[in-house]
C-alpha atoms as a PDB file:
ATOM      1  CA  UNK A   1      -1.690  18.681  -9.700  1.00  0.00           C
ATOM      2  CA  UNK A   2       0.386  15.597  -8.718  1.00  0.00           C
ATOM      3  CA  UNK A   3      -1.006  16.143  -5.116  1.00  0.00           C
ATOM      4  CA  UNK A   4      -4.271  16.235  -6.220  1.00  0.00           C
ATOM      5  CA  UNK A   5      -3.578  12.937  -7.965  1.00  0.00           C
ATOM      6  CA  UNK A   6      -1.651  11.649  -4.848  1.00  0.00           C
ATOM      7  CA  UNK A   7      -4.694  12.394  -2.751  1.00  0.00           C
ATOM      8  CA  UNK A   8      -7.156  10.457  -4.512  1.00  0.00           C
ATOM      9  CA  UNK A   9      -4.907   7.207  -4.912  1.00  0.00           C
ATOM     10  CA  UNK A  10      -4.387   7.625  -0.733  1.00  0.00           C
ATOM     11  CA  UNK A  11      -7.351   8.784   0.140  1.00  0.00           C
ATOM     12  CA  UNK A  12      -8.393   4.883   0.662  1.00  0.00           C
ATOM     13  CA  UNK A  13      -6.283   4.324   2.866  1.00  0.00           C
ATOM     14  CA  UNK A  14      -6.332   7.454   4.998  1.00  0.00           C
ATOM     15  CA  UNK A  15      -9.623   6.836   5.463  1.00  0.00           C
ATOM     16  CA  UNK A  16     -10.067   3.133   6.241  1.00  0.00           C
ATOM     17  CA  UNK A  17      -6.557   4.377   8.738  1.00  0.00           C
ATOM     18  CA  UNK A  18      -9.239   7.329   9.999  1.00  0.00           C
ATOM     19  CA  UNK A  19     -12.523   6.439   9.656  1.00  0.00           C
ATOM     20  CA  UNK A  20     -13.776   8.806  11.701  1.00  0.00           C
ATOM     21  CA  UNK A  21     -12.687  11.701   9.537  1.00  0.00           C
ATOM     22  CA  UNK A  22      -9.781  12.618  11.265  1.00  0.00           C
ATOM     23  CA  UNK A  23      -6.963  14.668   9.772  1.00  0.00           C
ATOM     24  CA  UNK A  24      -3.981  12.949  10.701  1.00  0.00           C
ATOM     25  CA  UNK A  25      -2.219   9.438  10.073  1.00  0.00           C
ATOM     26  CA  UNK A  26      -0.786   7.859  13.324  1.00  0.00           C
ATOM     27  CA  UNK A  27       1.313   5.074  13.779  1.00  0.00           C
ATOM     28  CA  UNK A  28      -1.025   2.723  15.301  1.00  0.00           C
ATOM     29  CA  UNK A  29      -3.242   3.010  12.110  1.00  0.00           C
ATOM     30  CA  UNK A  30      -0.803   1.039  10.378  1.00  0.00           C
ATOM     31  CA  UNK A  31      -1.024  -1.332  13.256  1.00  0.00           C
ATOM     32  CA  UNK A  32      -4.386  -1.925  12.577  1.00  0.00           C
ATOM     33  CA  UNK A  33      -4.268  -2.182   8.762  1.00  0.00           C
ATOM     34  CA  UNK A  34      -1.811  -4.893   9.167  1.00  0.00           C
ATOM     35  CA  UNK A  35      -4.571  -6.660  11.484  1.00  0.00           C
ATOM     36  CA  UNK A  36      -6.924  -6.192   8.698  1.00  0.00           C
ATOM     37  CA  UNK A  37      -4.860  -7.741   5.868  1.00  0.00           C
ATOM     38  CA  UNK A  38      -4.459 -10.300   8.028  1.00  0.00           C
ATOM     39  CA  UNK A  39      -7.789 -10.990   8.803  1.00  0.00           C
ATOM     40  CA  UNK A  40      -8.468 -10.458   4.677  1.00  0.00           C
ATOM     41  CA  UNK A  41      -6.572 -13.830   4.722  1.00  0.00           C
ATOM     42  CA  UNK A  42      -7.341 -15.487   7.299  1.00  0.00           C
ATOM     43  CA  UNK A  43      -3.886 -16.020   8.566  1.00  0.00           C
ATOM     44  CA  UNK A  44      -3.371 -16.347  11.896  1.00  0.00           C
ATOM     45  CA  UNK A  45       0.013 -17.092  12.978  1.00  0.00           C
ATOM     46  CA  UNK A  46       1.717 -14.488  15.096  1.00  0.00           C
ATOM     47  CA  UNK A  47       5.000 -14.491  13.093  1.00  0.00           C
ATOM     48  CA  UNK A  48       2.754 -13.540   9.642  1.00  0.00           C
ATOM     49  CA  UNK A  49       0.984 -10.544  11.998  1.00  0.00           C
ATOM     50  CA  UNK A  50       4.035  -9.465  13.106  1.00  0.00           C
ATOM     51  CA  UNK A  51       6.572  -9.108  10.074  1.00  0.00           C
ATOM     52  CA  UNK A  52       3.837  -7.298   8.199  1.00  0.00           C
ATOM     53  CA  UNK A  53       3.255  -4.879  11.084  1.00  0.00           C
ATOM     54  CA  UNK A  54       6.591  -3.960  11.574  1.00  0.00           C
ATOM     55  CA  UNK A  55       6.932  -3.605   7.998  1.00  0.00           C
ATOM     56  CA  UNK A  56       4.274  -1.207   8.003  1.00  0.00           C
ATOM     57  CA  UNK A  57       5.380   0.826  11.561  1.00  0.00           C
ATOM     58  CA  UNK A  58       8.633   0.604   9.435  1.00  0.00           C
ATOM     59  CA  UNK A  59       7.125   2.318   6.185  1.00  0.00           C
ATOM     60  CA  UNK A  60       5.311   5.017   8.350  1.00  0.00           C
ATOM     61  CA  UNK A  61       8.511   5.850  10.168  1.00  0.00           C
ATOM     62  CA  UNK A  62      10.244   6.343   7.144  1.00  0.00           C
ATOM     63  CA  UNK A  63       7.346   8.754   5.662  1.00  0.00           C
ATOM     64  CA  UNK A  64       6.741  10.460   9.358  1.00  0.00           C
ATOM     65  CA  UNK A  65      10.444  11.563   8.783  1.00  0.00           C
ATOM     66  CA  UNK A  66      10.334  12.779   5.434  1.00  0.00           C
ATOM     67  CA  UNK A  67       7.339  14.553   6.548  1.00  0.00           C
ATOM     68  CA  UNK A  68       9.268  16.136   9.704  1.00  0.00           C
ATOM     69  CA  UNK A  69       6.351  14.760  11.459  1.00  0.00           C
ATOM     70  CA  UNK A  70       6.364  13.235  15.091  1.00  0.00           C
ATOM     71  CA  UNK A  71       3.975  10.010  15.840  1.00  0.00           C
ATOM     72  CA  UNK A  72       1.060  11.907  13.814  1.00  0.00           C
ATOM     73  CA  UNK A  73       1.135  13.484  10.314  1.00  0.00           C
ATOM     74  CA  UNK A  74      -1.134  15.651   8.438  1.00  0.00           C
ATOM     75  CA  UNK A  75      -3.180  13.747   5.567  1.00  0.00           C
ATOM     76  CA  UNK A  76      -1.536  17.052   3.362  1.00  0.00           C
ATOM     77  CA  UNK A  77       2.078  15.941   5.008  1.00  0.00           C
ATOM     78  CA  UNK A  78       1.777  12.345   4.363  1.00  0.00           C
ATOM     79  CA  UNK A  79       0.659  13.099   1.076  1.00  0.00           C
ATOM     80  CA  UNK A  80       3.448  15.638   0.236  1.00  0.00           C
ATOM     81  CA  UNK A  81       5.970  13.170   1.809  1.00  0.00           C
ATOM     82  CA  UNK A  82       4.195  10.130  -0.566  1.00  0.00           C
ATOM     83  CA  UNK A  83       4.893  12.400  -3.684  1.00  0.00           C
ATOM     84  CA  UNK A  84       8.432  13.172  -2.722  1.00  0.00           C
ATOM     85  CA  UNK A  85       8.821   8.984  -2.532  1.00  0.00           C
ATOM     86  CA  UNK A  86       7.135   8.734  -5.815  1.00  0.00           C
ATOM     87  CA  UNK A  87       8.257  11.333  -8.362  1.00  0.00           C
ATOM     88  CA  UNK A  88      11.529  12.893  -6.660  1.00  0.00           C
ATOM     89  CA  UNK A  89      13.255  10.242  -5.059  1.00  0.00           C
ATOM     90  CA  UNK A  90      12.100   7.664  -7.844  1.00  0.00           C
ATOM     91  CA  UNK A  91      11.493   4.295  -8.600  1.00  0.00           C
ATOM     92  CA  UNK A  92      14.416   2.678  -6.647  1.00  0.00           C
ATOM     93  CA  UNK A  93      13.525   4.207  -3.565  1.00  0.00           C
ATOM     94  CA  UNK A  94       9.907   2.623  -4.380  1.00  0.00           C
ATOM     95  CA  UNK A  95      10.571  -0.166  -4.279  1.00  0.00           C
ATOM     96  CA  UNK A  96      13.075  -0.223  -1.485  1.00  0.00           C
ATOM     97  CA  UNK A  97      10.600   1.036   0.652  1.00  0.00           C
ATOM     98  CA  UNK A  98       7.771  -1.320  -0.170  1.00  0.00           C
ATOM     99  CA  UNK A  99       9.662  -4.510  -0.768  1.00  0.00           C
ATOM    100  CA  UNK A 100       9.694  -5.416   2.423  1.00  0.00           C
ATOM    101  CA  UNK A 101       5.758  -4.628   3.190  1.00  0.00           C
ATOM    102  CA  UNK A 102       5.208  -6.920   0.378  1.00  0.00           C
ATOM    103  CA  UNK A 103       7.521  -9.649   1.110  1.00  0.00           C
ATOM    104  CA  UNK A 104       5.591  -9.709   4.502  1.00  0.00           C
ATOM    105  CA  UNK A 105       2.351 -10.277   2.189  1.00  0.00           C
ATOM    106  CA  UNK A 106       3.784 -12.638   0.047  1.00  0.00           C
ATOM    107  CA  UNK A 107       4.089 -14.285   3.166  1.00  0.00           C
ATOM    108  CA  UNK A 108       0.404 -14.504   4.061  1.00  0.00           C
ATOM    109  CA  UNK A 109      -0.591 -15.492   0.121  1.00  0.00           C
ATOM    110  CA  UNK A 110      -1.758 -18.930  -0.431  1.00  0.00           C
ATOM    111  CA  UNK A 111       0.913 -19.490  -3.283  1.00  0.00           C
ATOM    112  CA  UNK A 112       3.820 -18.364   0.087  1.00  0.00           C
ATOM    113  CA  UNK A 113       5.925 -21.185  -1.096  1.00  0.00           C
ATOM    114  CA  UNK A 114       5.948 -19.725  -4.600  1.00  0.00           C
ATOM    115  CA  UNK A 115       6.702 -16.148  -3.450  1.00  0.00           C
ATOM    116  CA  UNK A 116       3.782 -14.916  -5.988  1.00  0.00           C
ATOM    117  CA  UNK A 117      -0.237 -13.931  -5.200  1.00  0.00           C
ATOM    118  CA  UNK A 118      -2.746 -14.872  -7.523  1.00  0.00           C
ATOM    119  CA  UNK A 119      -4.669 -11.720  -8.856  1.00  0.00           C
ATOM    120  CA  UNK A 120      -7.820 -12.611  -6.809  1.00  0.00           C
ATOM    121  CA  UNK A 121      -6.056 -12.575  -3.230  1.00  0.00           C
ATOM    122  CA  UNK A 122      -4.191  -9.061  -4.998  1.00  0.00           C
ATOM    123  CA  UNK A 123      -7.461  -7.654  -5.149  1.00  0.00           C
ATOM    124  CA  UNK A 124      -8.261  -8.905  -1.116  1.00  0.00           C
ATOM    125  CA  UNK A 125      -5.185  -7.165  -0.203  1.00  0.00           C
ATOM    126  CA  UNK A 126      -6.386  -3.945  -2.746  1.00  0.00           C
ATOM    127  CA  UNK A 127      -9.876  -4.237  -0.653  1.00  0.00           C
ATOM    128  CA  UNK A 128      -8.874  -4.589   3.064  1.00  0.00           C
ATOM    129  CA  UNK A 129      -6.591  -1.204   2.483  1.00  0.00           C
ATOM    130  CA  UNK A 130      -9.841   0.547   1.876  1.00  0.00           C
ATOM    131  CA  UNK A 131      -9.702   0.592  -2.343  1.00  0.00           C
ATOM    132  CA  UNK A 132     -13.631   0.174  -3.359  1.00  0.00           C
ATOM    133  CA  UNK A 133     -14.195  -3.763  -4.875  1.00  0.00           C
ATOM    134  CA  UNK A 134     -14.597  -2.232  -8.278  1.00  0.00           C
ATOM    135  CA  UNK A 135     -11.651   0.063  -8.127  1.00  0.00           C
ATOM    136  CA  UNK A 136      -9.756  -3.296  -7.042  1.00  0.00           C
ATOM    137  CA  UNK A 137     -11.187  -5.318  -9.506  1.00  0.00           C
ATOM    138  CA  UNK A 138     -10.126  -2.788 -12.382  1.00  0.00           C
ATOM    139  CA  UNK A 139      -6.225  -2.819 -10.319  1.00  0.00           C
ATOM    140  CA  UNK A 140      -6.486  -6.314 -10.508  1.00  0.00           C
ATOM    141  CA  UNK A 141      -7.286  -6.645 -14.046  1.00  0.00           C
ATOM    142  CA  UNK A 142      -4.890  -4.282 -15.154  1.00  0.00           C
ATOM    143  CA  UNK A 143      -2.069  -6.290 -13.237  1.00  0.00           C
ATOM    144  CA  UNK A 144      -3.366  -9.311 -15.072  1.00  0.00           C
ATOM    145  CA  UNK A 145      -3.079  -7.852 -18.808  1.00  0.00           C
ATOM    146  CA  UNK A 146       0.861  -6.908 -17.665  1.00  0.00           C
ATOM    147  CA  UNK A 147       0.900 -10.305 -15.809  1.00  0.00           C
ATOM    148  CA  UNK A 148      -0.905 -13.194 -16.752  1.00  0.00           C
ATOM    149  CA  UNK A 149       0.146 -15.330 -14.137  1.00  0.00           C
ATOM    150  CA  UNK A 150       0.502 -14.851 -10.203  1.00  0.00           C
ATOM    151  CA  UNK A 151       1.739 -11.515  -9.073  1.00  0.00           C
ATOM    152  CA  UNK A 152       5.414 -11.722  -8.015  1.00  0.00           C
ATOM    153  CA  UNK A 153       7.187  -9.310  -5.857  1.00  0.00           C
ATOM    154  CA  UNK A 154       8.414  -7.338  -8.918  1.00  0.00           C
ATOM    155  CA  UNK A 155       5.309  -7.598 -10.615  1.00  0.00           C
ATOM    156  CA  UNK A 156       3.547  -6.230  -7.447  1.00  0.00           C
ATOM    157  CA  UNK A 157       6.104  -3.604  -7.232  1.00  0.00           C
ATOM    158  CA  UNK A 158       5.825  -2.484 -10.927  1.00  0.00           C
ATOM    159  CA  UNK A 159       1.861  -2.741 -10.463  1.00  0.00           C
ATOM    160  CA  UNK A 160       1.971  -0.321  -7.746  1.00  0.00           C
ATOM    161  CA  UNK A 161       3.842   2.209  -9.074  1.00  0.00           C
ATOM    162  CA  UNK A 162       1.772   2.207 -12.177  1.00  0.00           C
ATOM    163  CA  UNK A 163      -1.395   2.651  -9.949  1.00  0.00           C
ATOM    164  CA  UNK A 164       0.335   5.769  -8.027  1.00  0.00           C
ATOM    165  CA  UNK A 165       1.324   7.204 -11.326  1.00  0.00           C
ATOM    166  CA  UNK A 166      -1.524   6.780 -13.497  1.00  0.00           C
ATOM    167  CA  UNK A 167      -3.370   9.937 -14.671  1.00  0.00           C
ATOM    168  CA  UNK A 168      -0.262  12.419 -12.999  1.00  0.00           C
ATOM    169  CA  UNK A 169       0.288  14.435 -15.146  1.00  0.00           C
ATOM    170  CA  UNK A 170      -3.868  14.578 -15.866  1.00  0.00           C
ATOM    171  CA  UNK A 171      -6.535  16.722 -14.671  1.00  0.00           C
ATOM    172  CA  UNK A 172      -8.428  15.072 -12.145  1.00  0.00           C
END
């Protein structure tokens, strides 16, 4: 069941990483999603492109070796190795492993000098990882009624979580 659930909440991004249908996840997908966020908001500056990529080459590495995978995992792998982040190693490994892919957007926000992102640039960043603009809208909305104001790191962390656990221990 929770891989089931898993599945749907990655799916997005496996397939914007794989468009054409592939079954794998490489390493230079992540590349490109970083060039895609990037693009999302319009920041150009080498040094923003770069500590989000190797945030992200960072993040895969640490899932291609909980997967025992090489430079390619299976979508079922990745998934299975997203689960064991989520519901056996728990929270605090969350949120070490994402903090600093979403320092490195903080970074590219508008509101950079704040260290927060306003719910409507959240919902960008939801939309250029391959999440559907209604499916982003509703994350963004949700993140709004827990958070009022900009989205800080913890608030993005806590959001994110949420969205990965929501409806886990629910039928599809």
């Amino acid at each position: 069941m929770v891989h089931v659930v898993m599945g749907r909440r990655c799916e997005p991004r496996a397939t914007v990483r794989r468009p054409a249908g592939k079954g794998a996840v490489q390493r230079c997908d992540w590349t490109m999603e970083a060039e895609r966020v990037v693009r999302e908001f319009r920041a150009g500056a080498p040094l923003d492109m770069n500590r989000l990529r190797n945030s992200l080459c960072w993040l895969f590495e640490y899932i291609a070796l909980t997967a025992a995978a090489g430079s390619t995992i299976s979508r079922d792998r990745f998934h299975e190795a997203c689960e064991n982040l989520l519901f056996e190693q728990g929270e605090a490994a969350f949120n070490r492993l994402l903090t600093p892919v979403l320092t490195a957007l903080l970074d590219l926000s508008p509101h950079a000098a704040r260290g927060t992102m306003s719910h409507p640039d959240f919902a960008r960043w939801m939309r250029a990882l391959g999440m559907n603009p209604a499916a982003s809208l509703r994350a963004s909305e949700k993140a709004r009624l827990r958070n009022p104001d900009e989205l800080s790191l913890q608030a993005m962390l806590h959001v994110l979580r949420d969205y990965h656990l929501a409806g886990a221990s629910t039928s599809p």
